[in-house]
PDB file of N, CA and C in Angstrom:
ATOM      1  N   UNK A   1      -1.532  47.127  40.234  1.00  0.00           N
ATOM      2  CA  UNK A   1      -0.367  47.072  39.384  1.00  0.00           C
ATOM      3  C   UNK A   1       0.392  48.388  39.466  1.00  0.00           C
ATOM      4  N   UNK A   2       1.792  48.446  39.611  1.00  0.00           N
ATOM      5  CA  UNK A   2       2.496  49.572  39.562  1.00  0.00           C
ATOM      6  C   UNK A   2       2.547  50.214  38.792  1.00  0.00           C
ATOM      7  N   UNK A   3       2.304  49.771  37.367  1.00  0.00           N
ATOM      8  CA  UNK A   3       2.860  50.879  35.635  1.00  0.00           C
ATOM      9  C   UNK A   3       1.506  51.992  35.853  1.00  0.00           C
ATOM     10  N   UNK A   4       0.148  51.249  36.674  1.00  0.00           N
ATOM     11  CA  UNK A   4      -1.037  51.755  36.272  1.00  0.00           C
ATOM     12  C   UNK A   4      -1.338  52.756  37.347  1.00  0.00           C
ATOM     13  N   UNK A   5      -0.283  52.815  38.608  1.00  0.00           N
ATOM     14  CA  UNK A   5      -0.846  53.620  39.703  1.00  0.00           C
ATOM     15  C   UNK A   5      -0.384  54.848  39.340  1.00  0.00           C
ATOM     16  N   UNK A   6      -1.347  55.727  40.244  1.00  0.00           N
ATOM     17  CA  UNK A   6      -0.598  57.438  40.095  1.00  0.00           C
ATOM     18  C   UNK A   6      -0.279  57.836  41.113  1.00  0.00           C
ATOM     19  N   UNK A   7       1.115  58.361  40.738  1.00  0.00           N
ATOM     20  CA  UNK A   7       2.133  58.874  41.540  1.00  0.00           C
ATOM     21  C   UNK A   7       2.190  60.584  41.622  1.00  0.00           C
ATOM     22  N   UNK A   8       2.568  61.153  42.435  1.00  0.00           N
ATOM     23  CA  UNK A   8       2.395  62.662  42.752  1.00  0.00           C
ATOM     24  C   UNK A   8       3.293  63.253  41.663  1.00  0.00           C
ATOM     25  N   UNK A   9       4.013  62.715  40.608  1.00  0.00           N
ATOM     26  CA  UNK A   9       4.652  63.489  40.259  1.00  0.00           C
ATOM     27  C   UNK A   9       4.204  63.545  38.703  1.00  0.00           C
ATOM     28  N   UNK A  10       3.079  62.764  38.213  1.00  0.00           N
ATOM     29  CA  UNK A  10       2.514  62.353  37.015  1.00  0.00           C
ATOM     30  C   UNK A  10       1.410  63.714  36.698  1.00  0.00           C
ATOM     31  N   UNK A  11       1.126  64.411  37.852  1.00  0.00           N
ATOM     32  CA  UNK A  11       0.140  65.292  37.447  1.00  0.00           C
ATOM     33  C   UNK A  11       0.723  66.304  37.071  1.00  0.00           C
ATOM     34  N   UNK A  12       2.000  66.835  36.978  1.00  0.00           N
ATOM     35  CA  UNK A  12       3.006  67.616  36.864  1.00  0.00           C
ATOM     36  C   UNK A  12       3.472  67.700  35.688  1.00  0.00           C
ATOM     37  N   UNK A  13       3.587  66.383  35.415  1.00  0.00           N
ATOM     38  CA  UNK A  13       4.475  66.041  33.801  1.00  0.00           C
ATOM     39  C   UNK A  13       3.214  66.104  32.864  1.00  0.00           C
ATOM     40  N   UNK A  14       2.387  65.502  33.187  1.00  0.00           N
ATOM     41  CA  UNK A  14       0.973  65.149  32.246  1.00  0.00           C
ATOM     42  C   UNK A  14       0.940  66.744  32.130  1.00  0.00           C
ATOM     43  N   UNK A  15       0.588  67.985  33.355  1.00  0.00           N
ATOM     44  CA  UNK A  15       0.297  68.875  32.899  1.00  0.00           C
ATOM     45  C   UNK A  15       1.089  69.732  32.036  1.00  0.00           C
ATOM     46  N   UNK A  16       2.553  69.177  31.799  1.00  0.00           N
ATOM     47  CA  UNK A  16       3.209  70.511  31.347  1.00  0.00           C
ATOM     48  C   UNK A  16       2.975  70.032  29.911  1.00  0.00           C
ATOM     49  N   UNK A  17       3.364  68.569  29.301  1.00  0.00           N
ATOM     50  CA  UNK A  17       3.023  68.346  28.667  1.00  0.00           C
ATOM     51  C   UNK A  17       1.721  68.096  27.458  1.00  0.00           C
ATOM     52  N   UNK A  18       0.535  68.449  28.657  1.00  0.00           N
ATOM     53  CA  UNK A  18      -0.924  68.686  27.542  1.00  0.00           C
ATOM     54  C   UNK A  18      -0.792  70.218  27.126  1.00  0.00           C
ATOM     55  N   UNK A  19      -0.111  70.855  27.560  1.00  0.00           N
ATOM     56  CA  UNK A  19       0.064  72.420  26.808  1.00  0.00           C
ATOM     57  C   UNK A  19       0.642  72.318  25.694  1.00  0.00           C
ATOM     58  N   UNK A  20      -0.316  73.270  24.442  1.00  0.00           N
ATOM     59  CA  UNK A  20       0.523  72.949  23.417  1.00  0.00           C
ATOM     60  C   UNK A  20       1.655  73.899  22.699  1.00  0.00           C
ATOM     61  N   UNK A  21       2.213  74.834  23.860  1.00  0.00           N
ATOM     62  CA  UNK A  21       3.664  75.567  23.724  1.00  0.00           C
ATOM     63  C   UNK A  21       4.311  75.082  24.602  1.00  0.00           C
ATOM     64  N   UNK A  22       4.596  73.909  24.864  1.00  0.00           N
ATOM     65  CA  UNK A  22       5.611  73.083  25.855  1.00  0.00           C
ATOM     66  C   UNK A  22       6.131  73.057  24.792  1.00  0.00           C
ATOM     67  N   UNK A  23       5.574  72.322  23.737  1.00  0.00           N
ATOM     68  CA  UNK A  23       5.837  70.669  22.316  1.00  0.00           C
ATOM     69  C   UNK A  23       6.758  71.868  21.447  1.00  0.00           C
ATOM     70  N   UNK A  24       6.290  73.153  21.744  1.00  0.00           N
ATOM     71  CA  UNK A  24       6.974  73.849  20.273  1.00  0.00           C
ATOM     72  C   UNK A  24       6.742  73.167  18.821  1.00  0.00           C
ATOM     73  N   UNK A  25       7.778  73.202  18.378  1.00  0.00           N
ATOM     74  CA  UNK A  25       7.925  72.352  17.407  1.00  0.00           C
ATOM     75  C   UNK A  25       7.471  70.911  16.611  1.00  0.00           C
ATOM     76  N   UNK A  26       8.030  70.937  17.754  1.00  0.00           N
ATOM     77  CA  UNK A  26       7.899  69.117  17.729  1.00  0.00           C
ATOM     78  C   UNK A  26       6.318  68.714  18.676  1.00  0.00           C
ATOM     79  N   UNK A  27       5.135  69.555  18.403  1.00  0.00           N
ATOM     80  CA  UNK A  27       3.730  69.221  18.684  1.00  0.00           C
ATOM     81  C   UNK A  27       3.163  68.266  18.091  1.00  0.00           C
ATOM     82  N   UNK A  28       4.037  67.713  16.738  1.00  0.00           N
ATOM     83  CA  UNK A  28       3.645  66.738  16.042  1.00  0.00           C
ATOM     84  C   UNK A  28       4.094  65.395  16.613  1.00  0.00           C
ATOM     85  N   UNK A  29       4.696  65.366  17.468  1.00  0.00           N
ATOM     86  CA  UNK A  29       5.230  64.194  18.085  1.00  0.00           C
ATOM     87  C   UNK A  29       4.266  63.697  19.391  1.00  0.00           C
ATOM     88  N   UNK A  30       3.510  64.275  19.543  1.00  0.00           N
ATOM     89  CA  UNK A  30       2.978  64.657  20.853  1.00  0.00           C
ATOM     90  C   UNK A  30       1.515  63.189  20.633  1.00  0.00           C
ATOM     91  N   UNK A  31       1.619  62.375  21.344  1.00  0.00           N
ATOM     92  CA  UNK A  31       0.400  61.495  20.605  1.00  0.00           C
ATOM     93  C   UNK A  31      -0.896  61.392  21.728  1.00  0.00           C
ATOM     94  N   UNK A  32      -2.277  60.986  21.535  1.00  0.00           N
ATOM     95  CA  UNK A  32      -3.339  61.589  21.896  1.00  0.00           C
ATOM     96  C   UNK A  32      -3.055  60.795  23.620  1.00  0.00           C
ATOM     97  N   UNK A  33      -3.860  62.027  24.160  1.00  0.00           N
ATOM     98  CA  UNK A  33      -3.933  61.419  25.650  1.00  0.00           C
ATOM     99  C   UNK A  33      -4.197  59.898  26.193  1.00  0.00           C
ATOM    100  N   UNK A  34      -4.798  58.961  25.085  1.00  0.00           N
ATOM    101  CA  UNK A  34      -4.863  57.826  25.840  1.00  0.00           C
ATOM    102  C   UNK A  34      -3.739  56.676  24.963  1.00  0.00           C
ATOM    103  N   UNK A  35      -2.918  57.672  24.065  1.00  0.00           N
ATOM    104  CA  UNK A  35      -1.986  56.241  23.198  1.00  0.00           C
ATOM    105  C   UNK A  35      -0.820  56.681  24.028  1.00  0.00           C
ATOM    106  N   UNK A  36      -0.074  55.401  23.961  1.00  0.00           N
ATOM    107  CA  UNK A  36       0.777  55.425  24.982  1.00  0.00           C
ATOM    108  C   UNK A  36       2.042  56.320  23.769  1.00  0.00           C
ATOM    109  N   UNK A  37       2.979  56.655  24.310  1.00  0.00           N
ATOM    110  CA  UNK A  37       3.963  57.687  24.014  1.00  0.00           C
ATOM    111  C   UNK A  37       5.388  56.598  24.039  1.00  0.00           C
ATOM    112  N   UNK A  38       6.120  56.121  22.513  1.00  0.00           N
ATOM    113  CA  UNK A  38       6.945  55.213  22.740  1.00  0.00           C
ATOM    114  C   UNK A  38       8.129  55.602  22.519  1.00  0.00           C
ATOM    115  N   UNK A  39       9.040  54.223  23.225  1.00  0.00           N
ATOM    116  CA  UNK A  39      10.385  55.324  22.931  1.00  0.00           C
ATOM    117  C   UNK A  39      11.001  55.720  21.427  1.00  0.00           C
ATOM    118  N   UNK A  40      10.588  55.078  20.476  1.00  0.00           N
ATOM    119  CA  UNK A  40      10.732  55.741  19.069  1.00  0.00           C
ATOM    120  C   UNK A  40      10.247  57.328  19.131  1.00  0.00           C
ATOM    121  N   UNK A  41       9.281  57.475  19.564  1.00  0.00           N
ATOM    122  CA  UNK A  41       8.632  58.897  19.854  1.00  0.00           C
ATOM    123  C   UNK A  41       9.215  59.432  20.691  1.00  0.00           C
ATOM    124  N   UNK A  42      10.135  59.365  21.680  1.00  0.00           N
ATOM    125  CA  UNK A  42      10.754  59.600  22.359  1.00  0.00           C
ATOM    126  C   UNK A  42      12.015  59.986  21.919  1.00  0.00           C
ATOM    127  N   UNK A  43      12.917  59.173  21.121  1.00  0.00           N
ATOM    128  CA  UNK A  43      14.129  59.259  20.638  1.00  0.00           C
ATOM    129  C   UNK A  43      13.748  60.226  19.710  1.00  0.00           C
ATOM    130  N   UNK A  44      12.981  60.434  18.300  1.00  0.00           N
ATOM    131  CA  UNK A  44      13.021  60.963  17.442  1.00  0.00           C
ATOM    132  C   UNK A  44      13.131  62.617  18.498  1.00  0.00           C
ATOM    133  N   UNK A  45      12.151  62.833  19.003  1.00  0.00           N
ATOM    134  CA  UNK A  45      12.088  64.139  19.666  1.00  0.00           C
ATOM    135  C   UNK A  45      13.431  64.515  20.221  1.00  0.00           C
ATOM    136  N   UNK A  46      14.261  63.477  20.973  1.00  0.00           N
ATOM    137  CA  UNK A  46      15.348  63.551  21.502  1.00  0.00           C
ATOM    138  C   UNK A  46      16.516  64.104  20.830  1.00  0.00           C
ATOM    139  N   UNK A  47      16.287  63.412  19.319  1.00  0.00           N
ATOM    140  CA  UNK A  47      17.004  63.204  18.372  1.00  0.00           C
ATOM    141  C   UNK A  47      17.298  64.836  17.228  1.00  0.00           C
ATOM    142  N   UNK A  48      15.998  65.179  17.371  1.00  0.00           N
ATOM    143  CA  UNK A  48      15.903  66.646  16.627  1.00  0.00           C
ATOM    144  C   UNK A  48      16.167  67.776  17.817  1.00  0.00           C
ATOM    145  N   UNK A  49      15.709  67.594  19.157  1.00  0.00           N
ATOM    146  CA  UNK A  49      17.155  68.395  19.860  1.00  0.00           C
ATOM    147  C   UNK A  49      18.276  68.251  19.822  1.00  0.00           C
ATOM    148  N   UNK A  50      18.250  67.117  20.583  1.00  0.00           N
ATOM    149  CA  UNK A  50      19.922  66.843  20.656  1.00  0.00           C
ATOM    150  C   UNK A  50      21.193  67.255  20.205  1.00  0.00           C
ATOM    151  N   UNK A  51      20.952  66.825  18.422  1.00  0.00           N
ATOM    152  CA  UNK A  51      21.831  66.800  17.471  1.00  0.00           C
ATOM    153  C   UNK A  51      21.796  68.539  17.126  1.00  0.00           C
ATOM    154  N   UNK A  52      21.043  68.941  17.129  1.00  0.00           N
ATOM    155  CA  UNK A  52      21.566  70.454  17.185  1.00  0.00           C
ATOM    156  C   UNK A  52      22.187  71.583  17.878  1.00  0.00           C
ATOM    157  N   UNK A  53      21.327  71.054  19.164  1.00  0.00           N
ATOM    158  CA  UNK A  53      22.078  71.765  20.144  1.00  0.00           C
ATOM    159  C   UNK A  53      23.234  71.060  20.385  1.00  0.00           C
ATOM    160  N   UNK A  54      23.709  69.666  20.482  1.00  0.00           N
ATOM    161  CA  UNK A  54      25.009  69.228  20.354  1.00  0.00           C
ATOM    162  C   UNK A  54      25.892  69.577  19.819  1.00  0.00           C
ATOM    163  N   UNK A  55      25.409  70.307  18.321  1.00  0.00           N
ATOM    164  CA  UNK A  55      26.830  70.565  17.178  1.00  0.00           C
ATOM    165  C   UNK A  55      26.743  72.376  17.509  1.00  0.00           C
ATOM    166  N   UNK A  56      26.003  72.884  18.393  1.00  0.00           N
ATOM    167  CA  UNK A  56      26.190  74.036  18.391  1.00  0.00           C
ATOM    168  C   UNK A  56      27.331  74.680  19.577  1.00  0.00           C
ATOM    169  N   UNK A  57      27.111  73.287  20.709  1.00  0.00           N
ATOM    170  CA  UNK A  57      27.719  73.671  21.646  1.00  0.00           C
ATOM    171  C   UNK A  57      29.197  72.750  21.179  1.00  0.00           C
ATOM    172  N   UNK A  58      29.453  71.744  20.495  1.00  0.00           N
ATOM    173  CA  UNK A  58      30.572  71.334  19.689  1.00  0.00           C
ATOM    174  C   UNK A  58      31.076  72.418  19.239  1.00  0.00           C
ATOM    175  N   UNK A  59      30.649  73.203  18.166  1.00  0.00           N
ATOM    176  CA  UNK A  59      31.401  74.608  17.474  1.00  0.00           C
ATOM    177  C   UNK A  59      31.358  75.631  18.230  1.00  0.00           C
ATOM    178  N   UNK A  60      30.905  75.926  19.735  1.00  0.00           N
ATOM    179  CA  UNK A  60      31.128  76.789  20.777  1.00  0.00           C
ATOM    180  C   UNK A  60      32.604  76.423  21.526  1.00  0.00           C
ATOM    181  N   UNK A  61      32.895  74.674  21.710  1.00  0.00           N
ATOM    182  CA  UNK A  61      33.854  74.272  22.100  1.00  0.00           C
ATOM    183  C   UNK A  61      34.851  74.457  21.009  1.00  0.00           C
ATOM    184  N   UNK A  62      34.729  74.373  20.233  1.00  0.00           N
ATOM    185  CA  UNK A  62      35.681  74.379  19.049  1.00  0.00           C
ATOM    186  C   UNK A  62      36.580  75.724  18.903  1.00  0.00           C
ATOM    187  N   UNK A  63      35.531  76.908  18.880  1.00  0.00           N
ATOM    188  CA  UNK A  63      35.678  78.269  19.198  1.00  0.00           C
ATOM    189  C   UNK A  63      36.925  78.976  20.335  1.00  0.00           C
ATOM    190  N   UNK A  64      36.502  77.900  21.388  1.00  0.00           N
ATOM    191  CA  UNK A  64      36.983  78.217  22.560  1.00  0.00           C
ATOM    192  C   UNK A  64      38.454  77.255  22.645  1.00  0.00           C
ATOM    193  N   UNK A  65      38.520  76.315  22.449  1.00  0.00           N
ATOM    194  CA  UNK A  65      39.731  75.558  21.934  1.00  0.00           C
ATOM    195  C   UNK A  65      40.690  75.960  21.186  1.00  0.00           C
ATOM    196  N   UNK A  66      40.091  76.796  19.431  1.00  0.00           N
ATOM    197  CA  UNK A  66      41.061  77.562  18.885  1.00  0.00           C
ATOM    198  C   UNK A  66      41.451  78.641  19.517  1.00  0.00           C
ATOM    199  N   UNK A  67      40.815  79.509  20.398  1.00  0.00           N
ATOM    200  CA  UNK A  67      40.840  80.541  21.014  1.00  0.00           C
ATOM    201  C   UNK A  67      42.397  80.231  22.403  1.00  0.00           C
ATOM    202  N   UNK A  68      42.045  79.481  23.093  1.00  0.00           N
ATOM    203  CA  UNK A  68      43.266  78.857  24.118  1.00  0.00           C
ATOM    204  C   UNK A  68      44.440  78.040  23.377  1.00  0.00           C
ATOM    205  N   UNK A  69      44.247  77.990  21.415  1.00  0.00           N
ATOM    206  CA  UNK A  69      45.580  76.813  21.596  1.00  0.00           C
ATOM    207  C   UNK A  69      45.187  75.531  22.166  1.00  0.00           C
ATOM    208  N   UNK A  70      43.935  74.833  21.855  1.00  0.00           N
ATOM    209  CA  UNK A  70      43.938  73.267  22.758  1.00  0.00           C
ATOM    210  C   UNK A  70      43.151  72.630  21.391  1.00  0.00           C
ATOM    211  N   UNK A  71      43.252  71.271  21.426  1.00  0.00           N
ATOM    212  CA  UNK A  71      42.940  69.963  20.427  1.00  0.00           C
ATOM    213  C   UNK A  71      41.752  70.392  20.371  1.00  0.00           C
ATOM    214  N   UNK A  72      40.717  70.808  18.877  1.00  0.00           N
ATOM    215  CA  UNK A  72      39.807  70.471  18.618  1.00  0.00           C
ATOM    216  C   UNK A  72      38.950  69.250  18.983  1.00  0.00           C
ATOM    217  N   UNK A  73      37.720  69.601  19.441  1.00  0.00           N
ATOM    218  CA  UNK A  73      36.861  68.642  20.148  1.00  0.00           C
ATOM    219  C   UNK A  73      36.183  67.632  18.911  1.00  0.00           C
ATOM    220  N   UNK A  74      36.228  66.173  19.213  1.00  0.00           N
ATOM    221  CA  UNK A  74      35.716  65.130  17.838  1.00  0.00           C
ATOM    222  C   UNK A  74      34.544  65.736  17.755  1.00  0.00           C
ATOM    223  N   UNK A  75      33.406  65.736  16.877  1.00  0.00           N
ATOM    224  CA  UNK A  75      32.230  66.557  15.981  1.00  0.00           C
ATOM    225  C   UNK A  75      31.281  65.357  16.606  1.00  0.00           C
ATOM    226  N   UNK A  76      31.293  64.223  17.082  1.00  0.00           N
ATOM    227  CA  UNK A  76      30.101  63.589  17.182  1.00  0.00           C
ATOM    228  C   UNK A  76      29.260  63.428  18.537  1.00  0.00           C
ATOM    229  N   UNK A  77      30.759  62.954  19.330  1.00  0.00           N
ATOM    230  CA  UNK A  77      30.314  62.608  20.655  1.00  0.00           C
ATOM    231  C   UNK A  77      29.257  63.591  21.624  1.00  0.00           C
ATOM    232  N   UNK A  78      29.847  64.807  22.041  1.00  0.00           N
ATOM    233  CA  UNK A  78      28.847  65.624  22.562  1.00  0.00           C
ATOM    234  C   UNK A  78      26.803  65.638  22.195  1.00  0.00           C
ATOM    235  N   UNK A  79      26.781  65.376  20.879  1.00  0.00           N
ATOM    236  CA  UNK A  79      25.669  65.897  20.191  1.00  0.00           C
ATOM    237  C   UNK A  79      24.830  64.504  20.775  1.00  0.00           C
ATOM    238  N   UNK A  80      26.079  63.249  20.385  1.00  0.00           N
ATOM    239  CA  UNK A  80      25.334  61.947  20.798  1.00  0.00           C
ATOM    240  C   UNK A  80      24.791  61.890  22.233  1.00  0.00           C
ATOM    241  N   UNK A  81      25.905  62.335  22.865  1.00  0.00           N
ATOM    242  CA  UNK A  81      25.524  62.212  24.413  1.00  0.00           C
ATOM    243  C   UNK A  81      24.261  63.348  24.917  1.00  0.00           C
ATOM    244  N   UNK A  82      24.279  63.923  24.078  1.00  0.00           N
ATOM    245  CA  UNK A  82      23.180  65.096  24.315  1.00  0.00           C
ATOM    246  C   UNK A  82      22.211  64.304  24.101  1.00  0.00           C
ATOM    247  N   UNK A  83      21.816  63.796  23.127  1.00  0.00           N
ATOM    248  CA  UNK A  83      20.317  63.199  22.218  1.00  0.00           C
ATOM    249  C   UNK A  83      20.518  62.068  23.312  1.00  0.00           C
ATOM    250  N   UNK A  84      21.458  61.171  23.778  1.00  0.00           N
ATOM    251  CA  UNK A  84      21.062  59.833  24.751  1.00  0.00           C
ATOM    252  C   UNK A  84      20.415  60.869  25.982  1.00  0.00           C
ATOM    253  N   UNK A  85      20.885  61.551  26.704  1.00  0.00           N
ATOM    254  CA  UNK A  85      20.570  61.959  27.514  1.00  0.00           C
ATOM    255  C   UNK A  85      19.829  62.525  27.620  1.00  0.00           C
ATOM    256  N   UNK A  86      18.778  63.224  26.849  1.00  0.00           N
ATOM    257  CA  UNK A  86      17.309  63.692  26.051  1.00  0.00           C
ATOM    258  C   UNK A  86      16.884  62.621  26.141  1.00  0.00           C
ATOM    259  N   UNK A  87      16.914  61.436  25.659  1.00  0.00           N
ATOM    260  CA  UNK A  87      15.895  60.444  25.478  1.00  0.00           C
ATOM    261  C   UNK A  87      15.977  59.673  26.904  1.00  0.00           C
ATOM    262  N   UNK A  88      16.586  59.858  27.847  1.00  0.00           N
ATOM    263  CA  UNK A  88      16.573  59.090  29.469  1.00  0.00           C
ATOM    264  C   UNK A  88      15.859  59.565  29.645  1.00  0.00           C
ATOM    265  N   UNK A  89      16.166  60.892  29.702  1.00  0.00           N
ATOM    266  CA  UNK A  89      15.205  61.728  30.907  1.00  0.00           C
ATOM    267  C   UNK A  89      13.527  61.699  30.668  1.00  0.00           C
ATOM    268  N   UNK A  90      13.718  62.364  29.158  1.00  0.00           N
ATOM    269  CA  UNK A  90      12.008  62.194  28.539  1.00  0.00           C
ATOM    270  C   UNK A  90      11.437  60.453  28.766  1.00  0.00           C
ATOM    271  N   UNK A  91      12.291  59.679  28.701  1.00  0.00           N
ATOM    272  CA  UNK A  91      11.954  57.911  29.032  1.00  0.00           C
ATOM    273  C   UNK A  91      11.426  57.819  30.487  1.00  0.00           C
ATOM    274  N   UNK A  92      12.640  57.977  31.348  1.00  0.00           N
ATOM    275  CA  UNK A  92      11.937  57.844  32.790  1.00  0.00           C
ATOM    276  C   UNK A  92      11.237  59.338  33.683  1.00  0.00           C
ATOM    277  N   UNK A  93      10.860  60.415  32.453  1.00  0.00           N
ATOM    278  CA  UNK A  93       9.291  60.967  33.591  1.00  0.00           C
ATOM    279  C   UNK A  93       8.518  61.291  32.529  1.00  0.00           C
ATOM    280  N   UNK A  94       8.429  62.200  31.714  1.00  0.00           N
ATOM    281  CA  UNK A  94       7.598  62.457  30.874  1.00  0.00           C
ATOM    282  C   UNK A  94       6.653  61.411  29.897  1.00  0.00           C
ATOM    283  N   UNK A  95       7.452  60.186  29.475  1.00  0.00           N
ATOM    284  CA  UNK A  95       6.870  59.199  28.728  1.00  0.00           C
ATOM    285  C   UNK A  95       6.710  58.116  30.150  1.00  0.00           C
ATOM    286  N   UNK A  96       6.681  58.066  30.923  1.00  0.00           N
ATOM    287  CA  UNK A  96       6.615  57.263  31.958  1.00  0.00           C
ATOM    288  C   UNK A  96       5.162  57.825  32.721  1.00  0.00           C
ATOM    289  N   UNK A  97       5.156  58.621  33.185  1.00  0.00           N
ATOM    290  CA  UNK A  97       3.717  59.514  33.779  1.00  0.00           C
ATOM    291  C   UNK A  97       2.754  59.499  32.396  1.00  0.00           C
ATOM    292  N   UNK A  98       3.326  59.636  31.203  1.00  0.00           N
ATOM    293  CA  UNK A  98       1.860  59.684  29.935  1.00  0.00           C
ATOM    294  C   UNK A  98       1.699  58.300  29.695  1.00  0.00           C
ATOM    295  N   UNK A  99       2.662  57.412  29.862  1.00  0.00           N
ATOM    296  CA  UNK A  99       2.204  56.094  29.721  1.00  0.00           C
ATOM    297  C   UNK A  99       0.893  55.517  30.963  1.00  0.00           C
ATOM    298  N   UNK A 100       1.241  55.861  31.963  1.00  0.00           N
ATOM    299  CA  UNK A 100       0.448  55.355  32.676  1.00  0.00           C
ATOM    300  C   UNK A 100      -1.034  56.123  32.757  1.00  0.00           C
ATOM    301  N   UNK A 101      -1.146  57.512  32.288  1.00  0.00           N
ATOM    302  CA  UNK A 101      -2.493  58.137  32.285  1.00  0.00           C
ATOM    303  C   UNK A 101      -2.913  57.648  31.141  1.00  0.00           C
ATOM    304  N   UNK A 102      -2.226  56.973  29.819  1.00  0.00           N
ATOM    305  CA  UNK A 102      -2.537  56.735  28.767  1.00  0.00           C
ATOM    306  C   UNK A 102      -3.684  55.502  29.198  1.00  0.00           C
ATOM    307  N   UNK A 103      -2.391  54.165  29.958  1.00  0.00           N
ATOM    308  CA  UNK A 103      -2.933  53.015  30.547  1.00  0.00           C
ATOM    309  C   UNK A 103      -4.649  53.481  31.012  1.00  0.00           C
ATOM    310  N   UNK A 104      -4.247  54.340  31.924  1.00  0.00           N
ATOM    311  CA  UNK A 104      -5.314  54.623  32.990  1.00  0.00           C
ATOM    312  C   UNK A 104      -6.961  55.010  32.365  1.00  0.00           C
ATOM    313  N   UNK A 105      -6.674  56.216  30.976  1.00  0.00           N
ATOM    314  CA  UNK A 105      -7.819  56.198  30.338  1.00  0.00           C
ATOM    315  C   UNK A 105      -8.183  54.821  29.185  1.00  0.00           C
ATOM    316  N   UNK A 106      -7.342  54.264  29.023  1.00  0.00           N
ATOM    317  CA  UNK A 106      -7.558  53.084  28.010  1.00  0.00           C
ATOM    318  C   UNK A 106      -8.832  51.787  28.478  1.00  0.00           C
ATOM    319  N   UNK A 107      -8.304  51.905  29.964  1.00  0.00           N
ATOM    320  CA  UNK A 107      -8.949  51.379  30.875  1.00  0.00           C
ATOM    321  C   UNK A 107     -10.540  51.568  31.482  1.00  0.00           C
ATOM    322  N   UNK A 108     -10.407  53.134  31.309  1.00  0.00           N
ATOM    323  CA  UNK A 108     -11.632  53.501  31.777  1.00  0.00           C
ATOM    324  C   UNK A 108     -12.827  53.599  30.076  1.00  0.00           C
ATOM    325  N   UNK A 109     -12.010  53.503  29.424  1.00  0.00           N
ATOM    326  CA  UNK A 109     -12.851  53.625  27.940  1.00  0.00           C
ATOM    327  C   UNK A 109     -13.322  52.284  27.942  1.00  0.00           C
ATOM    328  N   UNK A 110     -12.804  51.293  28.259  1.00  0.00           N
ATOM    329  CA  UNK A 110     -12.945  49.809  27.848  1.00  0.00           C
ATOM    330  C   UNK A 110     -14.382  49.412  28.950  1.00  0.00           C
ATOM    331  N   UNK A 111     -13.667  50.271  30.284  1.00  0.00           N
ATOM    332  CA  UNK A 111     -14.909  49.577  30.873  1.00  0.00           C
ATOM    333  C   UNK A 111     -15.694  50.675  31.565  1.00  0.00           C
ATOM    334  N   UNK A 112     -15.876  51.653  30.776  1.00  0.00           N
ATOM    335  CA  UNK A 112     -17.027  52.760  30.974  1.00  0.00           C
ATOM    336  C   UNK A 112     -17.009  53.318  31.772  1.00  0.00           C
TER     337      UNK A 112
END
């Protein structure tokens, strides 16, 4: 099965991610090596970057806009597109490589 094979690039992600000053913060999000990692867990993490660093670099643009004389930038979009684009990336490698080592030990627990 494909979800369950390992790929060269899973030992990479698995490793940066079992360190626990990758997680910073958000170590509480981090769930045990054999439960799979979902995208709710995914988004939320996404979600508490995102939106900050979004509205920071929003009021950096904002800064720089009053500064040149140009239309204030709308307050939402950036932050959103930040947090979607946080939650792709963490979706297709990081929660994608822990899903399948998750699979992989679930497997080996069940059948010894």
């Amino acid at each position: 099965m494909i979800p369950n094979e390992v790929f060269p690039t899973d030992q990479a992600f698995t490793d940066f991610c079992d360190h626990d000053r990758n997680w910073g913060p958000l170590l509480f999000l981090r769930p045990a090596r054999q439960e799979r990692m979902s995208p709710l867990r995914t988004a939320t993490g996404a979600l508490l970057l995102g939106l900050p660093y979004g509205l920071f670099a929003t009021i950096l643009l904002a800064l720089f806009a009053h500064y040149f004389s140009r239309p204030l930038p709308s307050l939402l979009p950036f932050p959103l597109l930040l947090t979607f684009s946080y939650w792709l990336v963490a979706q297709l490698t990081l929660a994608r490589a822990w899903n399948r080592r998750a699979a992989r030990l679930a497997r080996l627990a069940r059948w010894g």
